[in-house]
N, C-alpha and C. Protein backbone atom coordinates (compact mmCIF):
# COMPACT_ATOMS: atom_id res chain seq x y z
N UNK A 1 -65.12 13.51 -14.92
CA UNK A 1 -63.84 13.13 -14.40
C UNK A 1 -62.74 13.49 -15.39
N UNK A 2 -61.85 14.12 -14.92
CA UNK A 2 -60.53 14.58 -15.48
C UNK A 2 -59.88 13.43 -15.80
N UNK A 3 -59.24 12.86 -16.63
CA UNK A 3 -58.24 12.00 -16.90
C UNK A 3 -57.03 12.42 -16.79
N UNK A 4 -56.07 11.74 -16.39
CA UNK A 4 -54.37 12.12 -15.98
C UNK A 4 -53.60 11.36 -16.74
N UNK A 5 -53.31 12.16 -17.57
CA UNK A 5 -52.23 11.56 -18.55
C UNK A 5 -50.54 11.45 -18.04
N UNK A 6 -50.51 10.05 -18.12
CA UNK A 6 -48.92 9.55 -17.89
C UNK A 6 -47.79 10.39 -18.34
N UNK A 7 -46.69 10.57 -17.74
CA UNK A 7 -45.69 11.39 -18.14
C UNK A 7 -45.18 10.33 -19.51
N UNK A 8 -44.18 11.29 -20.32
CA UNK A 8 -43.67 10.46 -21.14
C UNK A 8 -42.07 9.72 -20.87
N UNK A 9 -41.89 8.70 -20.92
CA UNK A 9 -40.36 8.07 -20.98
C UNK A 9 -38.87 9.30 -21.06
N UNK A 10 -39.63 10.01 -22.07
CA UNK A 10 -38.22 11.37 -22.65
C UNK A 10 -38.65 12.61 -20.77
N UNK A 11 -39.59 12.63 -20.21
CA UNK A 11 -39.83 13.50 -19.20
C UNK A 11 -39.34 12.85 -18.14
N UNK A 12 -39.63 11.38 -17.66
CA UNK A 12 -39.24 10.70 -16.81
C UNK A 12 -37.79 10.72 -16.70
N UNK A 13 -36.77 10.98 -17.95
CA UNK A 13 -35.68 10.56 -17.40
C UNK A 13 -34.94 11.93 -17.46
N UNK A 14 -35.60 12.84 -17.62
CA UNK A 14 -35.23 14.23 -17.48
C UNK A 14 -35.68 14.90 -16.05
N UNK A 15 -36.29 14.18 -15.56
CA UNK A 15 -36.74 14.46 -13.54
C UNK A 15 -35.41 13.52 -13.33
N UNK A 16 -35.70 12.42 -13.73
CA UNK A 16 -34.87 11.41 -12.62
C UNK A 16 -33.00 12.54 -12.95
N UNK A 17 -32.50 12.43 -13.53
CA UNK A 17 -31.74 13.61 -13.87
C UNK A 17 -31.33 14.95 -13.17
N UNK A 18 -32.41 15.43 -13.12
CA UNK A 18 -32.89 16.63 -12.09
C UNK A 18 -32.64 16.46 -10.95
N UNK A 19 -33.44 15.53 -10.71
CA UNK A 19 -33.34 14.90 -9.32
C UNK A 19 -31.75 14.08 -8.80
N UNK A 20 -31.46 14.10 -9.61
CA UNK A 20 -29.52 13.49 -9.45
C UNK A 20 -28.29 14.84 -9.30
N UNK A 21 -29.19 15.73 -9.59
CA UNK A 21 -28.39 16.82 -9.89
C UNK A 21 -28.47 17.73 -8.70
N UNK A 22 -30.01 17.56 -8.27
CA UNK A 22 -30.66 18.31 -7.14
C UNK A 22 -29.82 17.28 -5.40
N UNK A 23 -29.91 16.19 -5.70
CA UNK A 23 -29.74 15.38 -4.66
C UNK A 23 -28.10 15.03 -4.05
N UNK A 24 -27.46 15.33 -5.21
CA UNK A 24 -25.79 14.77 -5.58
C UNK A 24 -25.60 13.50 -5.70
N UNK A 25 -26.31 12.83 -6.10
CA UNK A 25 -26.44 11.72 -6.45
C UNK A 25 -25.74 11.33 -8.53
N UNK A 26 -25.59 10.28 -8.39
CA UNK A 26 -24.95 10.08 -10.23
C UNK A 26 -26.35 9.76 -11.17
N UNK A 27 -26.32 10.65 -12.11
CA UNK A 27 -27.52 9.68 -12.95
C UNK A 27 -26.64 8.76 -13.51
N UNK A 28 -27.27 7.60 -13.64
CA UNK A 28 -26.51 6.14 -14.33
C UNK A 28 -28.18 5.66 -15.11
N UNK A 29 -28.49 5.98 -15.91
CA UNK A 29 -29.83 5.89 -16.57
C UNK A 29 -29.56 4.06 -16.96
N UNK A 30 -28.56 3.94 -17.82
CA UNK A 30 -28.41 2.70 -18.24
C UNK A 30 -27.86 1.55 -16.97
N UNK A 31 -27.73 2.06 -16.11
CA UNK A 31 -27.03 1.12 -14.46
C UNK A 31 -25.82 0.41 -14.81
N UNK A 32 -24.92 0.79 -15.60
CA UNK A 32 -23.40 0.24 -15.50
C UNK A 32 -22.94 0.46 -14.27
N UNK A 33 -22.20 -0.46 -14.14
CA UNK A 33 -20.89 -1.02 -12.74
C UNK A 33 -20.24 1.10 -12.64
N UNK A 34 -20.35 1.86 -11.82
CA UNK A 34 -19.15 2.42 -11.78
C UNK A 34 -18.17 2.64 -10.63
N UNK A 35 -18.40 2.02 -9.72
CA UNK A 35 -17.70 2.37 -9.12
C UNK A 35 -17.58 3.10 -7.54
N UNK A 36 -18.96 3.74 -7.90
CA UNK A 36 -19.45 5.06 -6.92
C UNK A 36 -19.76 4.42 -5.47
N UNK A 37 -19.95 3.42 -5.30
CA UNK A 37 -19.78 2.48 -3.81
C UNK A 37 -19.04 2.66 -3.38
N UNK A 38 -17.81 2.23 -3.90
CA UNK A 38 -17.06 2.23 -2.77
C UNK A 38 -15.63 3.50 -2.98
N UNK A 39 -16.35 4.08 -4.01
CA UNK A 39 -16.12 5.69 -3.87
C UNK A 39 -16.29 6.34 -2.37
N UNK A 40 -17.71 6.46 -2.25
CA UNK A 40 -18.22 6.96 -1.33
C UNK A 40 -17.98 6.41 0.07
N UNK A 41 -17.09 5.53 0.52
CA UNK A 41 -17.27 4.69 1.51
C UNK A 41 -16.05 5.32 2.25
N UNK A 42 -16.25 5.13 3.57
CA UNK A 42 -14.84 6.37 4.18
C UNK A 42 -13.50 5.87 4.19
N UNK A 43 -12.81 6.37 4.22
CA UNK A 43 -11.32 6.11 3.66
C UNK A 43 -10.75 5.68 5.45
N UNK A 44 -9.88 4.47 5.09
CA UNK A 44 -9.86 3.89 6.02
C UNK A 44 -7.94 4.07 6.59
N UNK A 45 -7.37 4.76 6.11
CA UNK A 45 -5.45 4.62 6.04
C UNK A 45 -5.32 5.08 7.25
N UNK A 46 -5.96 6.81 7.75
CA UNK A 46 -5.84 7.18 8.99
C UNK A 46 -6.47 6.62 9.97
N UNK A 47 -7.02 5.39 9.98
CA UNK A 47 -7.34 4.45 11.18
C UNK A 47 -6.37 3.29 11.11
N UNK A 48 -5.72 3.46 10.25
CA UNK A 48 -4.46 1.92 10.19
C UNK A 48 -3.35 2.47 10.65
N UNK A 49 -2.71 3.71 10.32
CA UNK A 49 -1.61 4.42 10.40
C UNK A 49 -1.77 4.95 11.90
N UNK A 50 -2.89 5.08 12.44
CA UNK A 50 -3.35 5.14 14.01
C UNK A 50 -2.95 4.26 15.13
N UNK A 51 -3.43 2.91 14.18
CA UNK A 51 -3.08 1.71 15.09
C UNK A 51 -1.97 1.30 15.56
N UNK A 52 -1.04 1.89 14.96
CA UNK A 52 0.28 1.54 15.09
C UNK A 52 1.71 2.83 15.29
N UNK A 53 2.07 1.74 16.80
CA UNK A 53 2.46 2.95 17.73
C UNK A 53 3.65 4.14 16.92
N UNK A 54 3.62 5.39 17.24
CA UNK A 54 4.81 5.92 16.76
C UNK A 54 5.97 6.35 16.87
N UNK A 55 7.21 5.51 16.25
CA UNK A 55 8.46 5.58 16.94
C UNK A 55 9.26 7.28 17.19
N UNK A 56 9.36 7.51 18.38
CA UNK A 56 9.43 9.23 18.24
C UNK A 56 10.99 9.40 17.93
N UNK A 57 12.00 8.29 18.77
CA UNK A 57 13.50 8.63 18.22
C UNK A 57 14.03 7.46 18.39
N UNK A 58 15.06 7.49 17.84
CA UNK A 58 15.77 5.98 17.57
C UNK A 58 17.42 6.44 17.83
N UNK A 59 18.26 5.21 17.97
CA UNK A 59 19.79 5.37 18.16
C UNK A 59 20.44 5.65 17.01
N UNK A 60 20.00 5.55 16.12
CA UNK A 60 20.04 5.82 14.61
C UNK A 60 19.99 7.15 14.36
N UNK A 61 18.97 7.59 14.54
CA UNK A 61 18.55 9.13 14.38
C UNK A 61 19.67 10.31 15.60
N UNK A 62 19.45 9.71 16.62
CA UNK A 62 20.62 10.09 17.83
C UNK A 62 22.00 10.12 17.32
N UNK A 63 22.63 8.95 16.70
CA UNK A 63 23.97 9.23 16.16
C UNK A 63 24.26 9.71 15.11
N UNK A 64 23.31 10.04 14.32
CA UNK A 64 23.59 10.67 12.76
C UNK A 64 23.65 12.29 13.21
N UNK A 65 22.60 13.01 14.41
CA UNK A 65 22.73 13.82 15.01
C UNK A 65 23.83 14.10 15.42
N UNK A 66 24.53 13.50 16.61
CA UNK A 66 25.27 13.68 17.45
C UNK A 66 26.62 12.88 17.24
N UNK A 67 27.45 12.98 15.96
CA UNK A 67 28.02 11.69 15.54
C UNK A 67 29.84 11.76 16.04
N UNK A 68 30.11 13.18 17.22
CA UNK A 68 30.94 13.28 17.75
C UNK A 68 30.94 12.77 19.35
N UNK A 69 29.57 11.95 19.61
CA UNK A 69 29.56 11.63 20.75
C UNK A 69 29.85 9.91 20.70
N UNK A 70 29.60 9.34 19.54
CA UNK A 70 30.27 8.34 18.94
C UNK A 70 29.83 6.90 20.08
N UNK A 71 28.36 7.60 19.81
CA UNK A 71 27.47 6.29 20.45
C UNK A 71 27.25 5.13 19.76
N UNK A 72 27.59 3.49 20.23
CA UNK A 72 27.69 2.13 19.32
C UNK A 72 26.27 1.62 19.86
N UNK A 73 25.27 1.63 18.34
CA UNK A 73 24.47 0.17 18.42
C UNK A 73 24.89 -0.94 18.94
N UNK A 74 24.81 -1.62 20.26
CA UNK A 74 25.44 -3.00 20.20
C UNK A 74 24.61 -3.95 19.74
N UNK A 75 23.32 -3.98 18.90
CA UNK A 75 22.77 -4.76 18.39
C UNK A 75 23.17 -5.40 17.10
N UNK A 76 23.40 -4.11 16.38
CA UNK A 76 24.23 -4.05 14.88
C UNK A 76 25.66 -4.20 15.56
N UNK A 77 26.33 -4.19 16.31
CA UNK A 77 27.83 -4.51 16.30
C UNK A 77 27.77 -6.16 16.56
N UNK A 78 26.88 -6.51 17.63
CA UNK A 78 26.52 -7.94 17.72
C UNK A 78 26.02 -9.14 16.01
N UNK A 79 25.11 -8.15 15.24
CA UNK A 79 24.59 -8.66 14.00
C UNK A 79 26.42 -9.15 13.06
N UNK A 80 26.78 -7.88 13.23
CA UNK A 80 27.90 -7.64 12.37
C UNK A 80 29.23 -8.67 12.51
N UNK A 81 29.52 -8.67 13.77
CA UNK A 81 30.46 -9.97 14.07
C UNK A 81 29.63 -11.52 14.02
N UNK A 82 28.26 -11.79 14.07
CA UNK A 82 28.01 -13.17 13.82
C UNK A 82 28.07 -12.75 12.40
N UNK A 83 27.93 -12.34 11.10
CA UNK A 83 28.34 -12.45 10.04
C UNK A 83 29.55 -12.66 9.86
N UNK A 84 30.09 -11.87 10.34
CA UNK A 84 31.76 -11.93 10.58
C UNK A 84 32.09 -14.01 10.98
N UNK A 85 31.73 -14.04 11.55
CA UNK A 85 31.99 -15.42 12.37
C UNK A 85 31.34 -16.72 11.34
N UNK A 86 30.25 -16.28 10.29
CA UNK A 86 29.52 -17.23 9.54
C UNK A 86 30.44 -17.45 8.38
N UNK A 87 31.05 -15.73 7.68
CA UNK A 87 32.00 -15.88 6.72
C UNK A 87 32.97 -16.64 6.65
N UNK A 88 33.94 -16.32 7.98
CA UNK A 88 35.35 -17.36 8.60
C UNK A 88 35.16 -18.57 8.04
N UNK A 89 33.68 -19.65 8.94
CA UNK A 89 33.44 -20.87 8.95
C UNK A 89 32.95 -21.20 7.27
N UNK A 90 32.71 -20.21 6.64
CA UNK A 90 32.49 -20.40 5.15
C UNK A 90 30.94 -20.60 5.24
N UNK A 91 29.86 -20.16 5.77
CA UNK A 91 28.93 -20.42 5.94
C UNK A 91 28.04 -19.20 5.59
N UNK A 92 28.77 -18.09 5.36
CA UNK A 92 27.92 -16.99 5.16
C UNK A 92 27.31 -16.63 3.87
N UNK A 93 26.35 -15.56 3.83
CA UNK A 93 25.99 -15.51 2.10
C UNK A 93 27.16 -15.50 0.87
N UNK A 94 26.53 -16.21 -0.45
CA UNK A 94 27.56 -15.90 -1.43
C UNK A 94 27.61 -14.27 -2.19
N UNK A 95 28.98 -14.54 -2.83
CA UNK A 95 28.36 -13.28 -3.39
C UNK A 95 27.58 -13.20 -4.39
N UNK A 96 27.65 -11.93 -5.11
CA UNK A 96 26.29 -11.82 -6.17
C UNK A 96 26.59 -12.60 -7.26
N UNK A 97 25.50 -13.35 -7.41
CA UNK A 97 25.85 -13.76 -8.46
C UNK A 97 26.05 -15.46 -8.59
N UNK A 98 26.24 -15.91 -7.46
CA UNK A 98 26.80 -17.02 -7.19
C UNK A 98 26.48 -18.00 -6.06
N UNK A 99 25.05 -17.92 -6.13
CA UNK A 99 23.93 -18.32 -5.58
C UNK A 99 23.82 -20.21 -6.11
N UNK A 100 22.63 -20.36 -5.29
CA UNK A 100 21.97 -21.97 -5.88
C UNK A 100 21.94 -21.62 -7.43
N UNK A 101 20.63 -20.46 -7.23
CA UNK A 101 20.59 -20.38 -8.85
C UNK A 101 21.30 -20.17 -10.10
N UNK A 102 22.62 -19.48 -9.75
CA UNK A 102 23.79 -19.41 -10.34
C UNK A 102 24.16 -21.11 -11.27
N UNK A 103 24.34 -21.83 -10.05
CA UNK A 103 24.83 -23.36 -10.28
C UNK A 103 23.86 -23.66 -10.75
N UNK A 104 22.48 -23.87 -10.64
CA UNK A 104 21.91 -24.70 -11.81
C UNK A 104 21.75 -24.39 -13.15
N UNK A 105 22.13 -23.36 -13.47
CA UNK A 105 22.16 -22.73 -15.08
C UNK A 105 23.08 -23.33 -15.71
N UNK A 106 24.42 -23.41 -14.65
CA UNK A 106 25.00 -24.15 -15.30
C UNK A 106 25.08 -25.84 -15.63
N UNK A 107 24.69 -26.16 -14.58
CA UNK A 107 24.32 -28.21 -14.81
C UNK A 107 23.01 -28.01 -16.28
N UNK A 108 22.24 -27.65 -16.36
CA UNK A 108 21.46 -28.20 -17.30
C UNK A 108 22.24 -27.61 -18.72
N UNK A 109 23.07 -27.32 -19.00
CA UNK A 109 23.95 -27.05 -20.28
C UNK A 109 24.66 -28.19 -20.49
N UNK A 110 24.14 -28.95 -21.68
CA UNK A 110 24.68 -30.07 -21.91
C UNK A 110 25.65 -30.01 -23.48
């Protein structure tokens, strides 16, 4: 009977190697974390960017075009006078600068 001598440790990791190279696979001999999971895992943006419908033209885009035909958003003319109407009553934003947070910087200065 022939006896079959075991490969050695230095041969074993020179197949497994081979075989990483042959396969496209990573040799990671020592098995650190790298990464290669979810490397390989399919990229998911063009199924999100899919889902969601696409706006083809807007009134926006129409009047920046066409800005001698002197078409009015009445949504933004509507937005624009309730600001208008919040300022009057003194109710509208402050200016910069002169916020809540503004005023308490100053109370805790003693």
């Amino acid at each position: 009977m022939a006896s079959i001598s075991t490969p050695s440790k230095m041969r074993l990791a020179q197949l497994a190697q081979l075989s990483a190279k042959i396969f496209n696979n990573i040799y990671n001999p020592t098995g650190e974390r790298t990464g290669n999971k979810i490397l390989r895992k399919r990229l998911i943006g063009s199924t999100v960017t899919e889902w969601y419908p696409k706006r083809i033209i807007t009134l926006r885009k129409i009047t920046d075009t066409f800005p001698d035909m002197k078409l009015i958003n009445q949504e933004e003319k509507l937005r624009l006078e309730e600001i208008a109407k919040r300022k009057k009553r003194g109710k509208g934003a402050p200016k910069k600068g002169q916020g809540k947070r503004a005023s308490l910087g100053t109370k805790k200065k003693k």
